[in-house]
PDB file of N, CA and C in Angstrom:
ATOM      1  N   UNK A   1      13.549  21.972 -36.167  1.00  0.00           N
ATOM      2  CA  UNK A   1      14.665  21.135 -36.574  1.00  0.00           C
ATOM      3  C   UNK A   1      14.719  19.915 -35.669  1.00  0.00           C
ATOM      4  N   UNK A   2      14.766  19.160 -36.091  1.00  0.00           N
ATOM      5  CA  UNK A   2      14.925  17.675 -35.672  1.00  0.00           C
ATOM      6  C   UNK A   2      16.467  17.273 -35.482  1.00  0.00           C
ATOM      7  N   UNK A   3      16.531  16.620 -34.582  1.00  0.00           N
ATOM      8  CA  UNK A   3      17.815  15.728 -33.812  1.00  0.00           C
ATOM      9  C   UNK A   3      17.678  14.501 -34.835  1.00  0.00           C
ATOM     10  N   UNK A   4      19.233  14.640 -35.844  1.00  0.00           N
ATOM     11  CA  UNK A   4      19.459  12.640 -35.905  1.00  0.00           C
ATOM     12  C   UNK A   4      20.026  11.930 -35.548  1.00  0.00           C
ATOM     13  N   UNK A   5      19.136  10.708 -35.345  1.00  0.00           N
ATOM     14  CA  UNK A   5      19.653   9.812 -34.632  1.00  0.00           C
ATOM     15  C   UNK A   5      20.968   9.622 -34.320  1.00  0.00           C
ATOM     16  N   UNK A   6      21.587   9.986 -35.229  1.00  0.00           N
ATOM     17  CA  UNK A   6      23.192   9.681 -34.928  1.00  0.00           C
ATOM     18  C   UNK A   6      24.023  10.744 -34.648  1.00  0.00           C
ATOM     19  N   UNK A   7      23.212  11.721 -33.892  1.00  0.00           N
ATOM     20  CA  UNK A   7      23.711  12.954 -33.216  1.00  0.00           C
ATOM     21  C   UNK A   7      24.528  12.505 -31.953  1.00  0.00           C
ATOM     22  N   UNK A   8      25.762  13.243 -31.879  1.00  0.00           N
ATOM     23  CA  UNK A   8      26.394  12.799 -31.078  1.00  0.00           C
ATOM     24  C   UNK A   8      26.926  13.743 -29.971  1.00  0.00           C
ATOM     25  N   UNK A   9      27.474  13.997 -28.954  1.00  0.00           N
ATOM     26  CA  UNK A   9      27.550  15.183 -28.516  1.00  0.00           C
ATOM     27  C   UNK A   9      28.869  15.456 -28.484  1.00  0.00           C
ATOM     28  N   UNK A  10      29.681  14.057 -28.563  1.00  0.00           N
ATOM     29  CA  UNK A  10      31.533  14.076 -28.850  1.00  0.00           C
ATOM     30  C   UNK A  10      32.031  14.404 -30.198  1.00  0.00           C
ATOM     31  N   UNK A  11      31.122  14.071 -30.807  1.00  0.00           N
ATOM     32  CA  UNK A  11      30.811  14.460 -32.407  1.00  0.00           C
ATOM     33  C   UNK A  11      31.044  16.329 -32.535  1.00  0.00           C
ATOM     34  N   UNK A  12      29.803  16.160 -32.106  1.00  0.00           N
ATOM     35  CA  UNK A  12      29.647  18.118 -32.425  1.00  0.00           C
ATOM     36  C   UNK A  12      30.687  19.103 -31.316  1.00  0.00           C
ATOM     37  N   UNK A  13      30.887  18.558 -30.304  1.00  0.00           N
ATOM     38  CA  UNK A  13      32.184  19.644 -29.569  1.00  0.00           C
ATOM     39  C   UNK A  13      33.232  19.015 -30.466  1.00  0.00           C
ATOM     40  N   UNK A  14      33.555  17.850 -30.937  1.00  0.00           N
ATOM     41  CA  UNK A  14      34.729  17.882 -31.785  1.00  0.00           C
ATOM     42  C   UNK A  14      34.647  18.914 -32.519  1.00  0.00           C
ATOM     43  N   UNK A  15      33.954  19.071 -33.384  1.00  0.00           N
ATOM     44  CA  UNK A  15      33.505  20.361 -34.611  1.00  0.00           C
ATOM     45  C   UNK A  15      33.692  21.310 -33.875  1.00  0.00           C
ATOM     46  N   UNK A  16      33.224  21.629 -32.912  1.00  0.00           N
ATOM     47  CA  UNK A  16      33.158  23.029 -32.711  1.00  0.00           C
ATOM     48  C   UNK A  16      34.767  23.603 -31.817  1.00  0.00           C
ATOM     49  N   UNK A  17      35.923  22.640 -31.415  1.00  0.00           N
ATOM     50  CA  UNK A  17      37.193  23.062 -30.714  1.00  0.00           C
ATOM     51  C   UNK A  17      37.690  23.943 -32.056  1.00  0.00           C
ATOM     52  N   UNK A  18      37.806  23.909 -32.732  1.00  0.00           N
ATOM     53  CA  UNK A  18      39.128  24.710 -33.437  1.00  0.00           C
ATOM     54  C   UNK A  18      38.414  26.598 -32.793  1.00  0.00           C
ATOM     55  N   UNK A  19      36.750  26.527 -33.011  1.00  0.00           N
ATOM     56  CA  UNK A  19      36.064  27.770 -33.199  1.00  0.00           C
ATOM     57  C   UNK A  19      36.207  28.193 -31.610  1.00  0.00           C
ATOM     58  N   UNK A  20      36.405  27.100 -30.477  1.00  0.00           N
ATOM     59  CA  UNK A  20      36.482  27.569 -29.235  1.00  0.00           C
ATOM     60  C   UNK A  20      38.199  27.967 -29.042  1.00  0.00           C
ATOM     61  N   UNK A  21      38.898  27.093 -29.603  1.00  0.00           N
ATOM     62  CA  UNK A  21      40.163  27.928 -29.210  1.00  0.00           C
ATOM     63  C   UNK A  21      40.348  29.054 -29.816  1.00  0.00           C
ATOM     64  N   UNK A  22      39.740  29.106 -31.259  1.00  0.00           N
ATOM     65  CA  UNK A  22      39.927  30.683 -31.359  1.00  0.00           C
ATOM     66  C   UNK A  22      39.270  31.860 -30.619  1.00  0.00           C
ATOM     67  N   UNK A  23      38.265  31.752 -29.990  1.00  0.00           N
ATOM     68  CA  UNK A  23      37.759  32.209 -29.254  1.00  0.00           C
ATOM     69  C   UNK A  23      38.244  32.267 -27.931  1.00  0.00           C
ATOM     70  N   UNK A  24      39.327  31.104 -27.599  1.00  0.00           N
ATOM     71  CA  UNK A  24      39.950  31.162 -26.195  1.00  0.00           C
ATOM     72  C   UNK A  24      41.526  32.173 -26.256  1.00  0.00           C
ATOM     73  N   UNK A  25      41.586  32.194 -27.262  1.00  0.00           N
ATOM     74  CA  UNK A  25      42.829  33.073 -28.202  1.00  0.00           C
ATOM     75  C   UNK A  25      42.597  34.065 -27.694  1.00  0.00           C
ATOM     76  N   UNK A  26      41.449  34.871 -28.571  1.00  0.00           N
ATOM     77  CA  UNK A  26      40.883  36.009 -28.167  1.00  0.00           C
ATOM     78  C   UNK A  26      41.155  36.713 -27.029  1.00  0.00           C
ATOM     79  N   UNK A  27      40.375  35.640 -26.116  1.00  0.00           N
ATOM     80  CA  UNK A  27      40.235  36.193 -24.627  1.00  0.00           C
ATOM     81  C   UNK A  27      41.537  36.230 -24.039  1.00  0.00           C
ATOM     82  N   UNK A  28      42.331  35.180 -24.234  1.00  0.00           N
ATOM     83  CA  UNK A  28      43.559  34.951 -23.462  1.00  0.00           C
ATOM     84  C   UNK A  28      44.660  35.845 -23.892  1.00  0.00           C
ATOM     85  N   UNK A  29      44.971  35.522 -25.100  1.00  0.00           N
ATOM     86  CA  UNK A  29      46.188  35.653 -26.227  1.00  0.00           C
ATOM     87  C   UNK A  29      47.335  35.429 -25.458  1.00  0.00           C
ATOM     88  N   UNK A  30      47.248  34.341 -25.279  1.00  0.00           N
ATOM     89  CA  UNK A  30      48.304  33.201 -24.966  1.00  0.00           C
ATOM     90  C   UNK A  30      47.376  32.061 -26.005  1.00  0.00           C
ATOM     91  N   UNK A  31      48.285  31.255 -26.051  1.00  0.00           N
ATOM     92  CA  UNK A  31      47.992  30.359 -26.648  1.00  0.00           C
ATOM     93  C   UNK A  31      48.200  28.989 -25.855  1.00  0.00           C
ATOM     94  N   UNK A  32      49.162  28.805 -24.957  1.00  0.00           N
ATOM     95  CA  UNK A  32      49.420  27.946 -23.795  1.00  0.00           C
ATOM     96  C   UNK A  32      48.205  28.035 -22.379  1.00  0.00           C
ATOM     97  N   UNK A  33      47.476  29.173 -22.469  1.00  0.00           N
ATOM     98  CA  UNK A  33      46.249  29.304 -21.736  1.00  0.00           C
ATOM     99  C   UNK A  33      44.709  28.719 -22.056  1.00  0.00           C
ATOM    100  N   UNK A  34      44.920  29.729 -23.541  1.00  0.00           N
ATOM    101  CA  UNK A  34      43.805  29.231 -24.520  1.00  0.00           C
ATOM    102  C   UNK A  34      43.414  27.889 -24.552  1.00  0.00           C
ATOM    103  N   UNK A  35      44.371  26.828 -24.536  1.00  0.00           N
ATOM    104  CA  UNK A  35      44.297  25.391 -24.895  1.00  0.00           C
ATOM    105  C   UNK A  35      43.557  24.998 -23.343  1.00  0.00           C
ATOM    106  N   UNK A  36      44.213  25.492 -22.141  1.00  0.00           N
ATOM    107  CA  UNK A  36      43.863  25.048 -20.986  1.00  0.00           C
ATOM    108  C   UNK A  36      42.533  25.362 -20.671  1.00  0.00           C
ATOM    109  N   UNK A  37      42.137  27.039 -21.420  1.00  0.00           N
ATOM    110  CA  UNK A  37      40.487  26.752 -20.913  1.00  0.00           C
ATOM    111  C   UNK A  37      39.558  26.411 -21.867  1.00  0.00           C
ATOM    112  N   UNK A  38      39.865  25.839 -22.661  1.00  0.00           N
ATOM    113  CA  UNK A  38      38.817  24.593 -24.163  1.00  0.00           C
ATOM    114  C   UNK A  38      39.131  23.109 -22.821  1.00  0.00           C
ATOM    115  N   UNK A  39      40.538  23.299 -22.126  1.00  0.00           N
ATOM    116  CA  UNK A  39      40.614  21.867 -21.841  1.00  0.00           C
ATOM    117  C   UNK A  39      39.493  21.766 -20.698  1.00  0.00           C
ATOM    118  N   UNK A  40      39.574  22.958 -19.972  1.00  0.00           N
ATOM    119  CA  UNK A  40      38.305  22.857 -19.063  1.00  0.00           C
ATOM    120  C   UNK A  40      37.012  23.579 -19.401  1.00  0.00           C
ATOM    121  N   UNK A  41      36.978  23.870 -20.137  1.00  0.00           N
ATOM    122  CA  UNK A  41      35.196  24.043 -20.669  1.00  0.00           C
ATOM    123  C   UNK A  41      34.756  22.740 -21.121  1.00  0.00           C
ATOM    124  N   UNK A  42      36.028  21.631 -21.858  1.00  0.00           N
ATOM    125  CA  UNK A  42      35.780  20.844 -22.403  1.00  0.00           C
ATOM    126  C   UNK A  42      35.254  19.957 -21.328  1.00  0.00           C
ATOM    127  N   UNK A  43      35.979  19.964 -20.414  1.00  0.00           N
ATOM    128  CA  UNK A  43      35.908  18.929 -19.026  1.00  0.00           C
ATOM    129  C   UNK A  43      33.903  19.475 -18.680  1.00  0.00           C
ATOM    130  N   UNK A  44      34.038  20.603 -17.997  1.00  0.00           N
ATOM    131  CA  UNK A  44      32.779  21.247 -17.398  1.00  0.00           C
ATOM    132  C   UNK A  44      31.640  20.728 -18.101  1.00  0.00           C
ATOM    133  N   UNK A  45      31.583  20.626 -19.409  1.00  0.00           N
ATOM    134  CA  UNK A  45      30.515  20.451 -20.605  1.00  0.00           C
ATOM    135  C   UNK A  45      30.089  19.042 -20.508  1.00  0.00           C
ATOM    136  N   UNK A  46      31.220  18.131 -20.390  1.00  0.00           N
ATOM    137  CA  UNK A  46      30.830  16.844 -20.026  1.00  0.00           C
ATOM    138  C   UNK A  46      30.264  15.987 -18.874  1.00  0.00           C
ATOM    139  N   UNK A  47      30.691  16.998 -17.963  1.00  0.00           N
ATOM    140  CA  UNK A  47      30.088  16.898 -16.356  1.00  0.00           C
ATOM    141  C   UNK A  47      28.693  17.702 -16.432  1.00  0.00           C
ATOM    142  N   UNK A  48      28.376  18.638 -17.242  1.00  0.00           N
ATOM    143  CA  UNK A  48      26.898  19.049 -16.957  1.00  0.00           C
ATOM    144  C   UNK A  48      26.431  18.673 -18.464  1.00  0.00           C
ATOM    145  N   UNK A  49      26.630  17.717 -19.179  1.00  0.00           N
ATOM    146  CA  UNK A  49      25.591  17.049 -20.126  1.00  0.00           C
ATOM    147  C   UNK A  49      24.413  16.632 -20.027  1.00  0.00           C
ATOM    148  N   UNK A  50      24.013  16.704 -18.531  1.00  0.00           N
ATOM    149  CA  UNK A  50      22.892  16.347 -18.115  1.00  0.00           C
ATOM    150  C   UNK A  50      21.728  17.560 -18.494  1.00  0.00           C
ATOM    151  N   UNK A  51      22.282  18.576 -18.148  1.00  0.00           N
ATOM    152  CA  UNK A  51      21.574  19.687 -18.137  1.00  0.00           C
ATOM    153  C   UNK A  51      21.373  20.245 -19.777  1.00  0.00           C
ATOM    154  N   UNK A  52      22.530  20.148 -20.636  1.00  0.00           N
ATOM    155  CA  UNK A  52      22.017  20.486 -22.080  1.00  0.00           C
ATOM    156  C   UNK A  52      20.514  19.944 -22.807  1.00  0.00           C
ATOM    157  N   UNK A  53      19.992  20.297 -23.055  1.00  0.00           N
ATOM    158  CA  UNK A  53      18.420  20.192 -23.783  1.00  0.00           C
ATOM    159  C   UNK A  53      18.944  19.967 -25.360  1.00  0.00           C
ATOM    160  N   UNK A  54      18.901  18.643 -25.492  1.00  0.00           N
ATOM    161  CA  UNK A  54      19.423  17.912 -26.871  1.00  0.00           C
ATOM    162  C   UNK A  54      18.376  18.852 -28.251  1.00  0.00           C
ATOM    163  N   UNK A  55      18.843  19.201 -28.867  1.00  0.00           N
ATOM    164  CA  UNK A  55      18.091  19.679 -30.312  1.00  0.00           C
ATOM    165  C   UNK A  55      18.236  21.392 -29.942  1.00  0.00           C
ATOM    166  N   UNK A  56      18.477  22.001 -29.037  1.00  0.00           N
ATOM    167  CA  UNK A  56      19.221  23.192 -28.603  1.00  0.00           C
ATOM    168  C   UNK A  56      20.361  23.497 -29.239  1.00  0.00           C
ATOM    169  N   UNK A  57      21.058  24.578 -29.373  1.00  0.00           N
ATOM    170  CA  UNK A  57      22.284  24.961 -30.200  1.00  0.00           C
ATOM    171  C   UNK A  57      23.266  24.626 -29.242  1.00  0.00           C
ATOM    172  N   UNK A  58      24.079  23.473 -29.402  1.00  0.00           N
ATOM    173  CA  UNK A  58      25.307  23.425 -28.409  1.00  0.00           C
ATOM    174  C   UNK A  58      26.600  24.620 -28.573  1.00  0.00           C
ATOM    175  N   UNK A  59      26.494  25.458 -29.559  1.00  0.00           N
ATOM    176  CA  UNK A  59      27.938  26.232 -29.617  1.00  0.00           C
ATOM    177  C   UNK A  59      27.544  27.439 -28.622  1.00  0.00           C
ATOM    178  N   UNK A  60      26.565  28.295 -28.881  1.00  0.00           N
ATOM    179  CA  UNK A  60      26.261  29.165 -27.223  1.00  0.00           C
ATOM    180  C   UNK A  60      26.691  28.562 -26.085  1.00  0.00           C
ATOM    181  N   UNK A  61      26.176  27.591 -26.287  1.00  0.00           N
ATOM    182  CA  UNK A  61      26.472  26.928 -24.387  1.00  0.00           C
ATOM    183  C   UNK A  61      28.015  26.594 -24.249  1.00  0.00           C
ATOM    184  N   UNK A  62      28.681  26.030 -24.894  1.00  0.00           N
ATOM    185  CA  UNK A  62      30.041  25.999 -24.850  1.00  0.00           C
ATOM    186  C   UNK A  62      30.610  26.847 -24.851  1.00  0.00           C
ATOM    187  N   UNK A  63      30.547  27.965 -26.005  1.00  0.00           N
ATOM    188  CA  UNK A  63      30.727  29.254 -25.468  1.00  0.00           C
ATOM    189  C   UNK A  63      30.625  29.761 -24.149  1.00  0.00           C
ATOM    190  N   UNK A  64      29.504  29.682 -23.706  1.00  0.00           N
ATOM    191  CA  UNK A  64      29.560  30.474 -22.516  1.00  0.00           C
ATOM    192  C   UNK A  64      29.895  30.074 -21.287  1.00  0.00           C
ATOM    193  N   UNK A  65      30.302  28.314 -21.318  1.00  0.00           N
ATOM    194  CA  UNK A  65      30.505  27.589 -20.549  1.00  0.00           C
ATOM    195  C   UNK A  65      32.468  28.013 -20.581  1.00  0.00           C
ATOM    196  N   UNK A  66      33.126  28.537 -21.780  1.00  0.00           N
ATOM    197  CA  UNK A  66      34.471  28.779 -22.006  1.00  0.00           C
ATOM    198  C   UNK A  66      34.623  30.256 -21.373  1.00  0.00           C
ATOM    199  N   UNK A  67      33.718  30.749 -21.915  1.00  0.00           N
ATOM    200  CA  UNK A  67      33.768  32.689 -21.652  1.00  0.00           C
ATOM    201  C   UNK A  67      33.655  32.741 -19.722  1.00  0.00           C
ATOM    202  N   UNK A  68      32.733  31.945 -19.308  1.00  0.00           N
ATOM    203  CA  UNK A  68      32.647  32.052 -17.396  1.00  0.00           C
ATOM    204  C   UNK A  68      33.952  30.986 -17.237  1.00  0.00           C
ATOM    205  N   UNK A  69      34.430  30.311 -17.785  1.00  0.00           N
ATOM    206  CA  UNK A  69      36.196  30.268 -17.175  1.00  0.00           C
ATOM    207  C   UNK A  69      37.203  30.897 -17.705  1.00  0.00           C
ATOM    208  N   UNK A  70      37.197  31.472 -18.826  1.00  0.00           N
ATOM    209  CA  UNK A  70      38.615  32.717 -18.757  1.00  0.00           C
ATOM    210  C   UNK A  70      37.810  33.612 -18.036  1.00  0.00           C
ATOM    211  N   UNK A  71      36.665  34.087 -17.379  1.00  0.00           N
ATOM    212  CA  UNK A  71      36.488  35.081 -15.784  1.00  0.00           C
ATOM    213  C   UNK A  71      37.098  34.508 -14.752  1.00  0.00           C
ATOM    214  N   UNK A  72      36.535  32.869 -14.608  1.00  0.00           N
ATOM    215  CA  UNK A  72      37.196  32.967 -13.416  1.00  0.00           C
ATOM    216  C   UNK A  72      38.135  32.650 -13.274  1.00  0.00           C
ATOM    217  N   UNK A  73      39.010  32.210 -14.443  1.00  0.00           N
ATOM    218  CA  UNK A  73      40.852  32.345 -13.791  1.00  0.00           C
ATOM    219  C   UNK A  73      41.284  33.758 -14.079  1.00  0.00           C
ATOM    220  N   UNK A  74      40.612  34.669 -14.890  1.00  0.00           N
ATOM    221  CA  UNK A  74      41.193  36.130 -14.724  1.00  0.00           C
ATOM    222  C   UNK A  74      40.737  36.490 -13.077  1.00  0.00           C
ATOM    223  N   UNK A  75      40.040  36.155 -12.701  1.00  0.00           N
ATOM    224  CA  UNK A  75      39.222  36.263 -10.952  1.00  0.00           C
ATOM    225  C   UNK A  75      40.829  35.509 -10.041  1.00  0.00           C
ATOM    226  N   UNK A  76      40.896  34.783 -10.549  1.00  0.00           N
ATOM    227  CA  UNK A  76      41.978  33.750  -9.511  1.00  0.00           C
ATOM    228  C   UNK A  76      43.519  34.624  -9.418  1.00  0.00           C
ATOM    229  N   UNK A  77      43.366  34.731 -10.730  1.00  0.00           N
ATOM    230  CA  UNK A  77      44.668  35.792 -11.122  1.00  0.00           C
ATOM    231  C   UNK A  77      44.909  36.646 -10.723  1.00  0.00           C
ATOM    232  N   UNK A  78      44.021  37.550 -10.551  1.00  0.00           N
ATOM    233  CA  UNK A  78      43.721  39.170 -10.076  1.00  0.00           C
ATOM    234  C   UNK A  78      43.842  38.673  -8.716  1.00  0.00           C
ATOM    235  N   UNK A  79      42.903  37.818  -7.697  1.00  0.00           N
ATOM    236  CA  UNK A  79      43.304  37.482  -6.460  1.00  0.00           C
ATOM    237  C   UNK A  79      44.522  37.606  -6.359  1.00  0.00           C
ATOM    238  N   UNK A  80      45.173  36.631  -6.700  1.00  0.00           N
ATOM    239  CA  UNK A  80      46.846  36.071  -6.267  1.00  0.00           C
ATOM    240  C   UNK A  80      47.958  36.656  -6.417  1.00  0.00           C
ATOM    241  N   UNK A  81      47.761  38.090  -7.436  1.00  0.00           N
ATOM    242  CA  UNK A  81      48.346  39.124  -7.423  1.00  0.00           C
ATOM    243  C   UNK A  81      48.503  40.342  -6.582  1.00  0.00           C
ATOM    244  N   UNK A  82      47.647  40.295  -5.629  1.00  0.00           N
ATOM    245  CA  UNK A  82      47.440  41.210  -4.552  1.00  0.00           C
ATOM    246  C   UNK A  82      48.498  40.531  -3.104  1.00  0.00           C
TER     247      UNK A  82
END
C-alpha cells in the first residue's frame, strides 16, 4: 500500500479521536479523564512524529501510545494514594 501524497498525519489522528476516546472510556470510565488522556496521547504523538514510519498503520501506535498513559496515571494514582 502506498502513501498519498496528500496524506496527512493531522488528518488521520483527526479520524481516528472519536475511536481513541472510546477506547479512553473503556479504560477510564470517566469521561472527564478519558478526554485528558486522548489530550495527552494526542500531545506525545506529535512530539514523537519523528519516530512513526509513514505508510505504517497509525491507529496501533496511538493506541498504544494512549493505553501506556492510562498505566501511567493509574501508576501516579496508586502512588499518591499510599
Amino acid at each position: 500500500m502506498s502513501i498519498p501524497e496528500t496524506w496527512s498525519f493531522a488528518d488521520e489522528l483527526a479520524c481516528l479521536l472519536p475511536e481513541m476516546r472510546a477506547f479512553a472510556r473503556s479504560l477510564a470510565r470517566e469521561v472527564e479523564l478519558a478526554d485528558d488522556l486522548v489530550q495527552e496521547a494526542c500531545l506525545k504523538a506529535w512530539q514523537a512524529i519523528g519516530t512513526f514510519q509513514p505508510g505504517a498503520p497509525l491507529r496501533p501506535w496511538l493506541f498504544r501510545i494512549l493505553r501506556n498513559e492510562y498505566y501511567q496515571h493509574a501508576r501516579r494514582a496508586w502512588r499518591s494514594s499510599q
